[in-house]
Structures are given as C-alpha cells and as structure tokens.
C-alpha atoms as a PDB file:
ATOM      1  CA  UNK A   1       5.725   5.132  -8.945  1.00  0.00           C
ATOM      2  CA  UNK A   2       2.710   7.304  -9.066  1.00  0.00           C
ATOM      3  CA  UNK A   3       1.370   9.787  -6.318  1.00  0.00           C
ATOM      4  CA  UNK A   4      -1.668  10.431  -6.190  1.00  0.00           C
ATOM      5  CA  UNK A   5      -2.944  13.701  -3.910  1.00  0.00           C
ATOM      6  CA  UNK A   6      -6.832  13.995  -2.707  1.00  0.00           C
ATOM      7  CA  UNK A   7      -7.620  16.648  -1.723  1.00  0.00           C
ATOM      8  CA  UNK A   8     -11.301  17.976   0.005  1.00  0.00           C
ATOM      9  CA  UNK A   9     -13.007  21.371  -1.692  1.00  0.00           C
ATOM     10  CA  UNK A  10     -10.789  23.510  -4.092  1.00  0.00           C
ATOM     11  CA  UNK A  11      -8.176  25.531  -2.341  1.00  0.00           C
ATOM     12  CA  UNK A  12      -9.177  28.965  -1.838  1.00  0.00           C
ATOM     13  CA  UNK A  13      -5.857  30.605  -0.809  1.00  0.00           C
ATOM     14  CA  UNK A  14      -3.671  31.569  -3.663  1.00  0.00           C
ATOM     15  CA  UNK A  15      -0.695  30.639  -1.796  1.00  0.00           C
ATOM     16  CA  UNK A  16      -1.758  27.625  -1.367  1.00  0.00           C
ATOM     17  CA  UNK A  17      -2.641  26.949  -4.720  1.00  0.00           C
ATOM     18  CA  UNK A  18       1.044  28.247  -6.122  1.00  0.00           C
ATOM     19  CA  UNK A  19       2.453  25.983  -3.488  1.00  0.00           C
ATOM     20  CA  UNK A  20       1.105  22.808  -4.483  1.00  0.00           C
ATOM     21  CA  UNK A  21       1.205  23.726  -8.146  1.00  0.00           C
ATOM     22  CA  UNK A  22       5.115  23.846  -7.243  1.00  0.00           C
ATOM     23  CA  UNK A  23       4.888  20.523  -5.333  1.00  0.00           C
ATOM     24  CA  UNK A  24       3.608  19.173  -8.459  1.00  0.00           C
ATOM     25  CA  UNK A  25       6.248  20.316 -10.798  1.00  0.00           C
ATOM     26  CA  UNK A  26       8.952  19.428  -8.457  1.00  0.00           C
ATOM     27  CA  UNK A  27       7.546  16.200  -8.590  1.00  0.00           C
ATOM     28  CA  UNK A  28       6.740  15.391 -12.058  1.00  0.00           C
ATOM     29  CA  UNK A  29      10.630  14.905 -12.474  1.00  0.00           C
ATOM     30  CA  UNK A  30      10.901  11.861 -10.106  1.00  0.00           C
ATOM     31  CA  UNK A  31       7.091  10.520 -10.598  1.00  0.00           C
ATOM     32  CA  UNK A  32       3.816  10.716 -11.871  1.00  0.00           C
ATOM     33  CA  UNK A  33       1.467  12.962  -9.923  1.00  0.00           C
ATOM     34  CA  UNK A  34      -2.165  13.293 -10.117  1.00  0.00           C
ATOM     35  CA  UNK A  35      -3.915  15.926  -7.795  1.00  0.00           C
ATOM     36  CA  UNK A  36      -7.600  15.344  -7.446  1.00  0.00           C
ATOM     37  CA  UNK A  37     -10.167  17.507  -5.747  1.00  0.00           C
ATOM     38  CA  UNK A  38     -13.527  15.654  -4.313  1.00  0.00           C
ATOM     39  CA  UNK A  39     -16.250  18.129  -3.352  1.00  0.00           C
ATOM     40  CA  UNK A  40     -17.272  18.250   0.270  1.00  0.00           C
ATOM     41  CA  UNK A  41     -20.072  16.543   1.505  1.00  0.00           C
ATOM     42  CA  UNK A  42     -23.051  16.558   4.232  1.00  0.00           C
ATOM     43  CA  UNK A  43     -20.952  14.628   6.530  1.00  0.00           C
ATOM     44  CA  UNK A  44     -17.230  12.870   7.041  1.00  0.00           C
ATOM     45  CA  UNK A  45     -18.642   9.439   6.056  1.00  0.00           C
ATOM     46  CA  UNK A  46     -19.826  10.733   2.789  1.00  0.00           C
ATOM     47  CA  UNK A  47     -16.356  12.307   1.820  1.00  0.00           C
ATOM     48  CA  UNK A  48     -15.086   9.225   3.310  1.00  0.00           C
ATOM     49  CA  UNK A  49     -16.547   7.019   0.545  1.00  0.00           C
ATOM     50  CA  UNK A  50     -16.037   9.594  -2.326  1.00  0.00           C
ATOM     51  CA  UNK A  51     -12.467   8.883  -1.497  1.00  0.00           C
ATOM     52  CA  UNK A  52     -12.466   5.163  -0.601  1.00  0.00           C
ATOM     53  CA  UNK A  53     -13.805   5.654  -4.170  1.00  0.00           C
ATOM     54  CA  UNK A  54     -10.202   7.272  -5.970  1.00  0.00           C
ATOM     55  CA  UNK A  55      -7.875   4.908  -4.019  1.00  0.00           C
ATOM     56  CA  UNK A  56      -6.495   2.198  -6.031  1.00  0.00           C
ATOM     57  CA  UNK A  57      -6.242  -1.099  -4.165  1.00  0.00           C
ATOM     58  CA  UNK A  58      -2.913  -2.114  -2.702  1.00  0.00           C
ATOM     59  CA  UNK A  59      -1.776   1.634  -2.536  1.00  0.00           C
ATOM     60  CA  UNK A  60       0.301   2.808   0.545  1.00  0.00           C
ATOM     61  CA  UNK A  61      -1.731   5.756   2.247  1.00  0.00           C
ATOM     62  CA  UNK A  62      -0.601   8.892   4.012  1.00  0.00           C
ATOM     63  CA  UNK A  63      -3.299  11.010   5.474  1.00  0.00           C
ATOM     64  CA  UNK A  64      -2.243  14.407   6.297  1.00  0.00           C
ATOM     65  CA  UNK A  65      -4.525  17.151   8.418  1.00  0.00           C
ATOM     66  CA  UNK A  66      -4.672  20.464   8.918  1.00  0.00           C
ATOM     67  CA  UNK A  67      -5.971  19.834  12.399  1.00  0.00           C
END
C-alpha cells in the first residue's frame, strides 16, 4: 500500500512542518508515503486539476480541510 499526501502551498508553520515530517516517519514503517506539495493557483478549479493531475486512477481518496 502506498499513501500518497497532497498538499496546497508549502507549510509555513514549523509545527506543522515537524508534525507531518513525524506522520511520515511513523508511517514509512507500515507503507510507502509520498508527500507532495502543488503550488496554489488563481482559482479552486485550477488547483483542482493540478491535483486531478497527481492522483493515480483507481486510488481511494480522503479529502481533509482545514475549514
């Protein structure tokens, strides 16, 4: 199994970028992990395809927000 993590502009937070650097390496035991960061676009249809884009076909997707 591989999980793959897409994420929207680079984290800016330090604590958020020790956090999932620890999600990874908790990870990495069980699975492969790949974390990949798309850069934000002009609108929500353009990040939409960027991402459309990194998704292999037949994957099961989780969509997580910070709204």
């Amino acid at each position: 199994m591989k999980i793959q993590i897409i994420q929207i502009g680079k984290n800016k937070d330090d604590y958020i970028r020790s956090g999932v650097e620890e999600l990874r390496k908790r990870l990495s035991i069980f699975c492969g992990i790949e974390i990949s960061t798309i850069e934000k676009g002009k609108n929500v249809m353009e990040e939409s395809l960027k991402i459309q884009r990194l998704i292999p076909k037949n994957s099961f997707i989780v969509v997580l927000d910070e709204k």
